[in-house]
N, C-alpha and C. Protein backbone atom coordinates (compact mmCIF):
# COMPACT_ATOMS: atom_id res chain seq x y z
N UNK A 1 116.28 -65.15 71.62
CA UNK A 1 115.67 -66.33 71.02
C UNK A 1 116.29 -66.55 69.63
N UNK A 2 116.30 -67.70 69.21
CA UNK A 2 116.99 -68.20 68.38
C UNK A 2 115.84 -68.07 67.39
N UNK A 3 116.28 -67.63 65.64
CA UNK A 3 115.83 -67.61 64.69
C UNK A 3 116.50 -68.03 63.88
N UNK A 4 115.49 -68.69 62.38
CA UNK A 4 117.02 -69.24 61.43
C UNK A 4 115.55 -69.21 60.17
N UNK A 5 116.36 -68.74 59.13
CA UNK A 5 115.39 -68.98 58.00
C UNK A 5 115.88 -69.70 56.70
N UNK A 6 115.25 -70.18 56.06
CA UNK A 6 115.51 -70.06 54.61
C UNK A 6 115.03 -69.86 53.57
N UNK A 7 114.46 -70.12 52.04
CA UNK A 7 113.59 -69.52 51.31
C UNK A 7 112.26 -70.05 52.11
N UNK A 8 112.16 -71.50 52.25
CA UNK A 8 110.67 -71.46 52.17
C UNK A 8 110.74 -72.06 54.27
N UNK A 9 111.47 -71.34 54.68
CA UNK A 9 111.24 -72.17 56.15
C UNK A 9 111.52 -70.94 57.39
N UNK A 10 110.69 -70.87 58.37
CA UNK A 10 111.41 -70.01 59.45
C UNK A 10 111.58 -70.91 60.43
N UNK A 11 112.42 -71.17 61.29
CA UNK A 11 112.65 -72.07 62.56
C UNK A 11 113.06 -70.90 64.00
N UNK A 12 112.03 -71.45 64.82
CA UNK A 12 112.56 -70.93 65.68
C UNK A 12 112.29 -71.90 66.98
N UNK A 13 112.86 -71.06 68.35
CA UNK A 13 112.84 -72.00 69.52
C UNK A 13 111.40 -72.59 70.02
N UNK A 14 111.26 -73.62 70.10
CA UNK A 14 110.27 -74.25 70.56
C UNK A 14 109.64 -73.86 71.81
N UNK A 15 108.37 -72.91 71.72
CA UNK A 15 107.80 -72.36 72.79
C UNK A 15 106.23 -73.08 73.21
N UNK A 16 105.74 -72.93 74.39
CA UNK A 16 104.54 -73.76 75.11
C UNK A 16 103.59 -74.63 73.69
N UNK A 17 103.29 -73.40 72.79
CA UNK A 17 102.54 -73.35 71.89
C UNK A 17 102.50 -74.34 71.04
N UNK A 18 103.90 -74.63 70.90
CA UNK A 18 104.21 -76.03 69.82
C UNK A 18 103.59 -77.36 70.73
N UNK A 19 103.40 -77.69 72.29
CA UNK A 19 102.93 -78.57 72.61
C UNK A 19 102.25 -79.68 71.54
N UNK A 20 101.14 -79.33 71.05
CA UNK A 20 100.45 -80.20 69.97
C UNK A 20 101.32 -80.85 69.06
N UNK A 21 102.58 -79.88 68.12
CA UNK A 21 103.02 -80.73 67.05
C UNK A 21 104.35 -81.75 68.04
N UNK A 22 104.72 -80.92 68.78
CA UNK A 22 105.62 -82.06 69.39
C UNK A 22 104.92 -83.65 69.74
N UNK A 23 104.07 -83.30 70.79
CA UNK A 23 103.06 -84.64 71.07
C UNK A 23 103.20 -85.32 70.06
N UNK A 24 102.54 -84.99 68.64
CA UNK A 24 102.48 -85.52 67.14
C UNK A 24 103.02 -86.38 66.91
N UNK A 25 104.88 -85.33 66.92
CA UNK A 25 105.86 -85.72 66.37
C UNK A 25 106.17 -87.06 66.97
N UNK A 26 106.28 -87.11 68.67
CA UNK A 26 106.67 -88.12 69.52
C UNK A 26 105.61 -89.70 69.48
N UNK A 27 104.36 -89.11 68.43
CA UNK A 27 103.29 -90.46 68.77
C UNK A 27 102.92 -91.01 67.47
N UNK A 28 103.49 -90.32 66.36
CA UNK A 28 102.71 -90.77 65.53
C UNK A 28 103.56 -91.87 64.78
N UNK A 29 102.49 -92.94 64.33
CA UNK A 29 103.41 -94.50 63.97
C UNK A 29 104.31 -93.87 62.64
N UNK A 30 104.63 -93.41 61.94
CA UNK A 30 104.94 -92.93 60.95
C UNK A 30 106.34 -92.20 60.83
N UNK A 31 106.20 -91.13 61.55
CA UNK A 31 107.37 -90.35 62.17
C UNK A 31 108.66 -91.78 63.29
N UNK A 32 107.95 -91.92 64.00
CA UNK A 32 108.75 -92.77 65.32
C UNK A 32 108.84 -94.08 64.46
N UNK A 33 108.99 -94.58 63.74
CA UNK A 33 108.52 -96.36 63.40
C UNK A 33 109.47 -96.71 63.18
N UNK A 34 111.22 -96.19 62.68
CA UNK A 34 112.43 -96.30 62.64
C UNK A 34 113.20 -95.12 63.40
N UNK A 35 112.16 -94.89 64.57
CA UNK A 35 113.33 -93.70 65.25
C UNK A 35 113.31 -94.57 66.76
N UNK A 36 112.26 -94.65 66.91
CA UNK A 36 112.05 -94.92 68.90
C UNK A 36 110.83 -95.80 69.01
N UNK A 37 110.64 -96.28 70.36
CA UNK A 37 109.29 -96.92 70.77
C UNK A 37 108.49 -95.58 70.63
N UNK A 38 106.95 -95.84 70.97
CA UNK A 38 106.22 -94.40 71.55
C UNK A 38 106.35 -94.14 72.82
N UNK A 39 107.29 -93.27 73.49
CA UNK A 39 107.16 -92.69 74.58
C UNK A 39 105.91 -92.83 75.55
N UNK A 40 106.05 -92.69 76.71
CA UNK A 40 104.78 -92.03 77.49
C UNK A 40 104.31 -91.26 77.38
N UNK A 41 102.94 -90.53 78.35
CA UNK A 41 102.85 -89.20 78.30
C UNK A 41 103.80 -88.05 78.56
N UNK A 42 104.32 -89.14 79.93
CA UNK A 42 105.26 -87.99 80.98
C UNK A 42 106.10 -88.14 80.28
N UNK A 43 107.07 -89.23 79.75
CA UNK A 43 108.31 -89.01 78.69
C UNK A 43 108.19 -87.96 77.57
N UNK A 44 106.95 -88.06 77.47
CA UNK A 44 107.06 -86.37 76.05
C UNK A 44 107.03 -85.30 76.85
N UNK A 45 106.17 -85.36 77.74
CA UNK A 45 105.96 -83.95 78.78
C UNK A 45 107.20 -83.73 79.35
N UNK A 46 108.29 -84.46 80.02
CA UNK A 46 109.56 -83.90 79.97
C UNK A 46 110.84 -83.67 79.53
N UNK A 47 110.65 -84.59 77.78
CA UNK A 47 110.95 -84.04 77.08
C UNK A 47 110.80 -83.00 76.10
N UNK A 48 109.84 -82.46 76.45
CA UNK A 48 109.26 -81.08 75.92
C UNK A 48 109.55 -79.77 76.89
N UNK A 49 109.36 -80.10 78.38
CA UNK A 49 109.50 -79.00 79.54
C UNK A 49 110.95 -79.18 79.25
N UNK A 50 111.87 -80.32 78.79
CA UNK A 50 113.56 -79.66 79.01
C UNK A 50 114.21 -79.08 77.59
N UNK A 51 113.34 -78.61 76.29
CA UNK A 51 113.66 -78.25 75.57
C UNK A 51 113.37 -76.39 75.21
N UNK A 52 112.70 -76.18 76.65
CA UNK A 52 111.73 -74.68 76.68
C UNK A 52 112.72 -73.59 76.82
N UNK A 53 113.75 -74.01 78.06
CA UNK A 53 114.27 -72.97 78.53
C UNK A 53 115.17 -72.30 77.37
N UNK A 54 115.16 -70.72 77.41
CA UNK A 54 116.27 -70.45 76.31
C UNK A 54 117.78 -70.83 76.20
N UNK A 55 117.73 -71.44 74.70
CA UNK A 55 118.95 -71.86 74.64
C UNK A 55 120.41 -70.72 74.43
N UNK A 56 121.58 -71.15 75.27
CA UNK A 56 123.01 -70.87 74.71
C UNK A 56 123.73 -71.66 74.69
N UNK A 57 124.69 -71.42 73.92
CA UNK A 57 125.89 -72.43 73.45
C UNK A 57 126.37 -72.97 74.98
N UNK A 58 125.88 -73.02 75.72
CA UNK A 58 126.75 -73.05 77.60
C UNK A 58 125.51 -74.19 77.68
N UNK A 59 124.51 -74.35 77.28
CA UNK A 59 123.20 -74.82 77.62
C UNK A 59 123.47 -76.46 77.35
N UNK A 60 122.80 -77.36 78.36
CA UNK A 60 123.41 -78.45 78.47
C UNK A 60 121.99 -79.28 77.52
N UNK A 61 120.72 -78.45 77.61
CA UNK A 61 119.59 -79.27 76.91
C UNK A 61 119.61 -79.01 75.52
N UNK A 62 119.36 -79.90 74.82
CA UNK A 62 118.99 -79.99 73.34
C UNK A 62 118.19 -78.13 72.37
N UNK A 63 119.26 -77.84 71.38
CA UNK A 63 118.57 -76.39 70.86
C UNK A 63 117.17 -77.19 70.06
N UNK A 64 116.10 -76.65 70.17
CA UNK A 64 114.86 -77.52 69.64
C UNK A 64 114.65 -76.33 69.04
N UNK A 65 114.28 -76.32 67.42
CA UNK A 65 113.66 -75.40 66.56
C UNK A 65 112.35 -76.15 66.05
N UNK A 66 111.12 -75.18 65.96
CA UNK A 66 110.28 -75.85 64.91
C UNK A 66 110.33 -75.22 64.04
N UNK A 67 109.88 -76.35 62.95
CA UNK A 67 110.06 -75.98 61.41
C UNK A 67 109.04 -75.36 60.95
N UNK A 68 108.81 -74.06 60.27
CA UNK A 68 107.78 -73.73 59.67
C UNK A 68 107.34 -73.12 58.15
N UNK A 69 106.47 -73.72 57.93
CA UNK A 69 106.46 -73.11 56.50
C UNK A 69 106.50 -72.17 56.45
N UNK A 70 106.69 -71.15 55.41
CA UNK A 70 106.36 -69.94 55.41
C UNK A 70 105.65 -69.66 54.65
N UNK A 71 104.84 -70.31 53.97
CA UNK A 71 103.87 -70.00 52.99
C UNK A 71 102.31 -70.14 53.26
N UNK A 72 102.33 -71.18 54.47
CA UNK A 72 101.63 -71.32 55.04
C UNK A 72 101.28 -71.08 56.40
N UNK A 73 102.44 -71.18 57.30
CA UNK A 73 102.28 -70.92 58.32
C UNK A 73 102.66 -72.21 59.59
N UNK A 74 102.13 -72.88 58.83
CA UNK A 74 102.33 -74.44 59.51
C UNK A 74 103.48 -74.88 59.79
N UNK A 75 103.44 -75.45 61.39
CA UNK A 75 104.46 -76.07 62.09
C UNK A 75 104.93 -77.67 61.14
N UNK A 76 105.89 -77.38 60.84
CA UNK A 76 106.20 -78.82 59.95
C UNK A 76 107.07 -80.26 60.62
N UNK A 77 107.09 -79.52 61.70
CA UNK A 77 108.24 -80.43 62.39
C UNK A 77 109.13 -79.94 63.30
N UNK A 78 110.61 -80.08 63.82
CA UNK A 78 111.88 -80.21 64.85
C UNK A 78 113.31 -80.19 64.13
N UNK A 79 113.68 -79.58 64.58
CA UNK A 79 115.10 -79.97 64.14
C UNK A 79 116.23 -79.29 65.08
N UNK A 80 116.59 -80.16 65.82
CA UNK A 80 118.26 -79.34 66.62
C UNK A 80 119.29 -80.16 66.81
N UNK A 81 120.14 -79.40 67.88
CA UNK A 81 120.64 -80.37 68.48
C UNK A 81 121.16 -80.04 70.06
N UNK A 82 122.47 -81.01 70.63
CA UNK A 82 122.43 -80.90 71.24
C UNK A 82 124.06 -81.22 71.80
N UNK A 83 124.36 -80.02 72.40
CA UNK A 83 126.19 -80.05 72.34
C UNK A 83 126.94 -81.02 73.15
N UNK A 84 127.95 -81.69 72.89
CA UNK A 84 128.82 -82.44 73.74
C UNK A 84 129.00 -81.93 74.50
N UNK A 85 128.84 -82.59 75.88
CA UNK A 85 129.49 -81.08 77.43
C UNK A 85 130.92 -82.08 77.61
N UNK A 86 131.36 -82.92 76.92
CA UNK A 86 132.80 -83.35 77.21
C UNK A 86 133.91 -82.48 76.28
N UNK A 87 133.30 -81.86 75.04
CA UNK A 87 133.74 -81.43 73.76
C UNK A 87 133.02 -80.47 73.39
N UNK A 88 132.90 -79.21 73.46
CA UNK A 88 131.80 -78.04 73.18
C UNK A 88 132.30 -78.07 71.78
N UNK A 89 132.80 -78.03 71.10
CA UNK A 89 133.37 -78.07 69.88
C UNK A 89 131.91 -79.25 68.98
N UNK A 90 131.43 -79.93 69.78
CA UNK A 90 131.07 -81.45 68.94
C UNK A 90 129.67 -80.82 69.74
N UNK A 91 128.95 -81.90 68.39
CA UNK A 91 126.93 -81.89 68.64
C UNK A 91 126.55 -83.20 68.12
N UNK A 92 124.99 -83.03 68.54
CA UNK A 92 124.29 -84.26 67.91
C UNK A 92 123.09 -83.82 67.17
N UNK A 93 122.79 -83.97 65.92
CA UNK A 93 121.92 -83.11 65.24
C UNK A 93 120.56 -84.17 65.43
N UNK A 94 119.43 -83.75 65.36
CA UNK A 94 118.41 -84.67 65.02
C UNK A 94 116.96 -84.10 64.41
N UNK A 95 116.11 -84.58 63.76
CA UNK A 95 115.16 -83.97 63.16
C UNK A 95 113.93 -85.00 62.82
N UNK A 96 112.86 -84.23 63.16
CA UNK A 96 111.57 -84.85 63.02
C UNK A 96 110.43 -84.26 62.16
N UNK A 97 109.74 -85.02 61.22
CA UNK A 97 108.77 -84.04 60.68
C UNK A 97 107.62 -84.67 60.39
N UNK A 98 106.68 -84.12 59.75
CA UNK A 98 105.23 -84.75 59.76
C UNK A 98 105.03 -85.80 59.35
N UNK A 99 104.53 -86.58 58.89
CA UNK A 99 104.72 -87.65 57.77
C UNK A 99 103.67 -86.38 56.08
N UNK A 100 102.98 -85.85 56.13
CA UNK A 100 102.31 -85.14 55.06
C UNK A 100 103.53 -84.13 54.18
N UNK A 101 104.64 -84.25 55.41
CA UNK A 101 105.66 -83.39 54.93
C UNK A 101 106.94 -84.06 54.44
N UNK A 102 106.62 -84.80 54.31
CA UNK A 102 107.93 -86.02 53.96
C UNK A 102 107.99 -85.86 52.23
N UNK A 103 109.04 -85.87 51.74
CA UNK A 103 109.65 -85.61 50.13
C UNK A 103 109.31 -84.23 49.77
N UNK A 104 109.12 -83.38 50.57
CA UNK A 104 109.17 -82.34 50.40
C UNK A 104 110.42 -81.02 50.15
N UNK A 105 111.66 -82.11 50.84
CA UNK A 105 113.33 -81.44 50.97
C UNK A 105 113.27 -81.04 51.95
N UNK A 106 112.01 -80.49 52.95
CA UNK A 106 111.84 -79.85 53.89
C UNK A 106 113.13 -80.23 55.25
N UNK A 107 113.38 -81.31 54.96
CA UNK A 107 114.63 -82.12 56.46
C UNK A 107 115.91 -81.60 55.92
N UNK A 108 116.23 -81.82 54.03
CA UNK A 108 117.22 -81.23 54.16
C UNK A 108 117.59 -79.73 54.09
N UNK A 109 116.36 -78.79 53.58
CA UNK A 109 116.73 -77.68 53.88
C UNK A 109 116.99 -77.43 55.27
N UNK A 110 116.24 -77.62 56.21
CA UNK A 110 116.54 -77.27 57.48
C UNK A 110 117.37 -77.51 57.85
N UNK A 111 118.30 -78.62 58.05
CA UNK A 111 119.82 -79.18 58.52
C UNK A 111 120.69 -78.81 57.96
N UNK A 112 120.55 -77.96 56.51
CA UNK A 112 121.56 -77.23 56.31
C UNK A 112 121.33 -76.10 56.77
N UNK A 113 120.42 -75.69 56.76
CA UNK A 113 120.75 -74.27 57.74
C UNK A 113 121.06 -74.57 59.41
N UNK A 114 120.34 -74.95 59.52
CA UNK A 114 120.99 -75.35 61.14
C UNK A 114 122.49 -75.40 61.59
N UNK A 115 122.69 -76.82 60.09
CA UNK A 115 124.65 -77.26 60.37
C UNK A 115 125.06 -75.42 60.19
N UNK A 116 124.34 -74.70 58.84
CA UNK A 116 125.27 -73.19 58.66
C UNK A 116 125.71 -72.49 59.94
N UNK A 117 124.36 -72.72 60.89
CA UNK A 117 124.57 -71.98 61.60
C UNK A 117 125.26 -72.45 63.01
N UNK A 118 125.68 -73.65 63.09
CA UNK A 118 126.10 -74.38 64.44
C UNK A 118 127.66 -74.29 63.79
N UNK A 119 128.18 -74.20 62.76
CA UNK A 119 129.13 -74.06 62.12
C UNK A 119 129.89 -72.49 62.26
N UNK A 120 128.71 -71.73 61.62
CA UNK A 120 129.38 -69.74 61.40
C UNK A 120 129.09 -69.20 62.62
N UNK A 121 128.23 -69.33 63.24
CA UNK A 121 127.86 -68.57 64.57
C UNK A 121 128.55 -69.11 65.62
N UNK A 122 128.63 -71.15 65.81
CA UNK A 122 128.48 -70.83 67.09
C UNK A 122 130.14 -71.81 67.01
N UNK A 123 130.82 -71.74 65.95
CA UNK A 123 132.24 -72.28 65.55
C UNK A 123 132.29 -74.07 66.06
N UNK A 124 131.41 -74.70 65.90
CA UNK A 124 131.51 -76.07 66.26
C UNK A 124 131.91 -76.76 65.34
N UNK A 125 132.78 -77.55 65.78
CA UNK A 125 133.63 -78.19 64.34
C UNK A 125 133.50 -79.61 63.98
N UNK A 126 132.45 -80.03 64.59
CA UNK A 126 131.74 -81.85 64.20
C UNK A 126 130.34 -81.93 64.64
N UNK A 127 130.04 -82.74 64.00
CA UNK A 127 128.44 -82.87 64.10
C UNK A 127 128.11 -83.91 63.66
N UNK A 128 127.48 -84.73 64.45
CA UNK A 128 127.06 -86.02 64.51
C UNK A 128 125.58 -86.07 64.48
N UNK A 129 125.06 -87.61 63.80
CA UNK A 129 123.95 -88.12 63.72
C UNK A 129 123.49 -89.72 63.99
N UNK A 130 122.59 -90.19 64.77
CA UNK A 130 122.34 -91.68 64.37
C UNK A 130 121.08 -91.82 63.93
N UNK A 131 121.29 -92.78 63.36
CA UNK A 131 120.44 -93.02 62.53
C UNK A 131 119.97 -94.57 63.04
N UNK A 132 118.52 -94.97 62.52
CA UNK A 132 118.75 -96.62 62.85
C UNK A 132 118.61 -96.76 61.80
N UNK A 133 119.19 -97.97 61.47
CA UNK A 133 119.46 -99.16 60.04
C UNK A 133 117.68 -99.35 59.12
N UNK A 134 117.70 -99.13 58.20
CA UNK A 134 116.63 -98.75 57.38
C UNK A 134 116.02 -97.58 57.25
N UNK A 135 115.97 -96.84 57.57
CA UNK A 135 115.25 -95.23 57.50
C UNK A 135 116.47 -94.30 56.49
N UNK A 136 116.26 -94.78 55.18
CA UNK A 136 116.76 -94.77 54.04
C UNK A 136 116.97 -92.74 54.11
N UNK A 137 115.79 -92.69 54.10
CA UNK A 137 115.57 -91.12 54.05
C UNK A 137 116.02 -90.19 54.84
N UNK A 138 116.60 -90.53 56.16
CA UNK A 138 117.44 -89.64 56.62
C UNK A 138 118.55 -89.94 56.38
N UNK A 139 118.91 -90.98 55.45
CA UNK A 139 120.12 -91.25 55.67
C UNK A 139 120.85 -90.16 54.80
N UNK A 140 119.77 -90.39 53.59
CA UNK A 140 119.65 -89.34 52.12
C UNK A 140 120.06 -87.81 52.73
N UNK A 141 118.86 -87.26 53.87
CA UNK A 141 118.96 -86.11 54.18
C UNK A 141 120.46 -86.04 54.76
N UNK A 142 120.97 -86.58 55.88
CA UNK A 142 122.29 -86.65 56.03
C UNK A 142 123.51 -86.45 55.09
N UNK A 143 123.20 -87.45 54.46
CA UNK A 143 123.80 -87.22 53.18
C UNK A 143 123.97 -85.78 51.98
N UNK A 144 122.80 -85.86 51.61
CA UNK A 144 122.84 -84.01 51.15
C UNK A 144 123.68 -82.60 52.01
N UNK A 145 123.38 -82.88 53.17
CA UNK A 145 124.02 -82.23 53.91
C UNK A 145 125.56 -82.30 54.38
N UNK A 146 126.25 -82.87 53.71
CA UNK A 146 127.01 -83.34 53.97
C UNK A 146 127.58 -84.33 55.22
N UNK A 147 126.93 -84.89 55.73
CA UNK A 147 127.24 -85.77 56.40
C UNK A 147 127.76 -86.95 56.00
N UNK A 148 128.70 -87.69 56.04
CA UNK A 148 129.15 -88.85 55.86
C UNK A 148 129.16 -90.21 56.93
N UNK A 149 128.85 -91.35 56.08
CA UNK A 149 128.84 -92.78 57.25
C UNK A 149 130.03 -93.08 57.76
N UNK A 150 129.86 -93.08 58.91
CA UNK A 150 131.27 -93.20 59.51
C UNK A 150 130.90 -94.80 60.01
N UNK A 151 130.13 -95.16 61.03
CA UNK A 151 130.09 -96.48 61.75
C UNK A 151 128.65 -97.11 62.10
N UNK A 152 128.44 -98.57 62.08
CA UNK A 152 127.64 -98.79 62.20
C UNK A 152 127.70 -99.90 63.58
N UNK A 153 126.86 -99.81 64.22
CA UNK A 153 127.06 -100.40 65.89
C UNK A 153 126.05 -101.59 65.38
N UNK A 154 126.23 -102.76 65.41
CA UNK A 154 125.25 -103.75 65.26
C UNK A 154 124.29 -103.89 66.63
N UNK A 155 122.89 -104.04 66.44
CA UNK A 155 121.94 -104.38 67.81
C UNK A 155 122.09 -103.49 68.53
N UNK A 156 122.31 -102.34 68.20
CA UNK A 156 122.23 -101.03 69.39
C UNK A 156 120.79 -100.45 69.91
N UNK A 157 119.93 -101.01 69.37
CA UNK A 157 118.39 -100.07 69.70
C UNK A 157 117.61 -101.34 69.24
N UNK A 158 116.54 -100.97 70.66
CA UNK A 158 115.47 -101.80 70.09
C UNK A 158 114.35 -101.02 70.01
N UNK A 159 113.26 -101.49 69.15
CA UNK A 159 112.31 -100.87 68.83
C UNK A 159 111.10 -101.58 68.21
N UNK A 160 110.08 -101.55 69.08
CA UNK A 160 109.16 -102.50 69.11
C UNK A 160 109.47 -104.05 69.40
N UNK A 161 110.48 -104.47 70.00
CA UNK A 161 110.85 -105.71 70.78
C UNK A 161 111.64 -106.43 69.23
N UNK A 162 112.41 -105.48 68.41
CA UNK A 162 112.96 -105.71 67.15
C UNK A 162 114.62 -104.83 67.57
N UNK A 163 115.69 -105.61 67.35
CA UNK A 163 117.03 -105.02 66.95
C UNK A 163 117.62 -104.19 66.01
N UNK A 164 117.42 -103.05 65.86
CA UNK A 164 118.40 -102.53 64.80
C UNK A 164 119.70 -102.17 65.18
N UNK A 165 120.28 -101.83 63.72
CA UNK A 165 121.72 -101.58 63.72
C UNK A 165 121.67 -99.47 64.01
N UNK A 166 122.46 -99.04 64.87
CA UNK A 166 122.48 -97.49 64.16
C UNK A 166 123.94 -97.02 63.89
N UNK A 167 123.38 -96.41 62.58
CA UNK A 167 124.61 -95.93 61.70
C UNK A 167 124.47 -94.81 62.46
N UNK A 168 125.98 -94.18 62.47
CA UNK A 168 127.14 -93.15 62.72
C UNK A 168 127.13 -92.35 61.33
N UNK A 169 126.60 -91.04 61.76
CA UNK A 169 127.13 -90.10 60.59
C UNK A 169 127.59 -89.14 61.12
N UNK A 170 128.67 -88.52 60.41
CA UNK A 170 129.67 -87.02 61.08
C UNK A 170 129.89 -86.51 59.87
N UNK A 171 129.85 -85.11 60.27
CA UNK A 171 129.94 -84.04 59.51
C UNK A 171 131.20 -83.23 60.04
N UNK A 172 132.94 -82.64 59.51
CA UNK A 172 133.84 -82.73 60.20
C UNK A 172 133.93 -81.24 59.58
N UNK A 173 133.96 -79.93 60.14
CA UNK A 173 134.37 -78.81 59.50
C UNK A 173 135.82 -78.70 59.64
N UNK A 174 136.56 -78.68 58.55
CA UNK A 174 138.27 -78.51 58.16
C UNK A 174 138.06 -76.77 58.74
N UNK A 175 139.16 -76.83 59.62
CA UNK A 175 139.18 -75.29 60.25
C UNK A 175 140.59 -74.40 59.91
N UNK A 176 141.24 -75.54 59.17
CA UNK A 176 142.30 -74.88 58.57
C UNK A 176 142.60 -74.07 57.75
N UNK A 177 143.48 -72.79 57.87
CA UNK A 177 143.55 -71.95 56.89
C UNK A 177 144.41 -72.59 55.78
């Protein structure tokens, strides 16, 4: 099982138990309101049953960590990703968190440890993000992390019977000696 820490965070693989904060994560107007519509039931329920099994770098479903405080204890949120099977080299990072937990740094500490470790451990050398057009704050978190805007797709997602644009961000590890 996958573990990852940092000063104030432990993440690990998303097991039965997290059920509740995932649900959360997937329903609450706050979190989703520049990410997605609200799902179904069964759309969370099997996107939750295909994030269980243990992950390896061979693994075709999304690595799902929850975020946790460590000071408290509390599940704060999601953060993984999920590897190109055309390009094992390449991922798609993504991250979700409470809304009580928002300006906390909490998104970007975690994505840098994550990128550390999708980077030193598992040698992947790009890493991608979308984003939709207004959700300023991941763009920020992206950003800290080094991610850079690469492209923006006009009218790619709708959400709530509304068009947004989603920006392209990549993160490119130089592997050269």
């Amino acid at each position: 099982m996958i573990n990852l820490d940092t000063p104030r965070l432990a993440m690990r693989q998303i097991v039965e138990a997290d059920w509740t904060l995932f649900c959360r994560l997937l329903q609450d107007p706050k979190v989703i309101e520049l990410a997605f519509d609200q799902p179904s039931p069964d759309d969370i329920q099997t996107r939750f049953d295909s994030r269980l099994p243990e992950w390896r770098h061979d693994s075709e479903h999304w690595l799902c960590l929850t975020i946790i405080e460590k000071e408290t204890g509390k599940s704060v949120g999601v953060t993984g990703f999920q590897v190109d099977q055309n390009d094992r080299s390449r991922a798609e990072v993504g991250y979700l968190l409470l809304p009580e937990y928002h300006g906390n740094g909490y998104g970007t500490e975690s994505l840098q440890r994550l990128v550390q470790f999708a980077v030193e451990e598992l040698h992947l050398s790009c890493l991608t993000a979308t984003v939709t057009d207004g959700n300023e704050a991941s763009c920020r978190v992206l950003e800290k992390c080094g991610f850079e805007f690469s492209q923006r797709i006009p009218d790619a997602y709708e959400i709530r019977q509304q068009r947004y644009d989603d920006l392209i961000y990549i993160l490119t590890v130089n592997k050269s000696v």
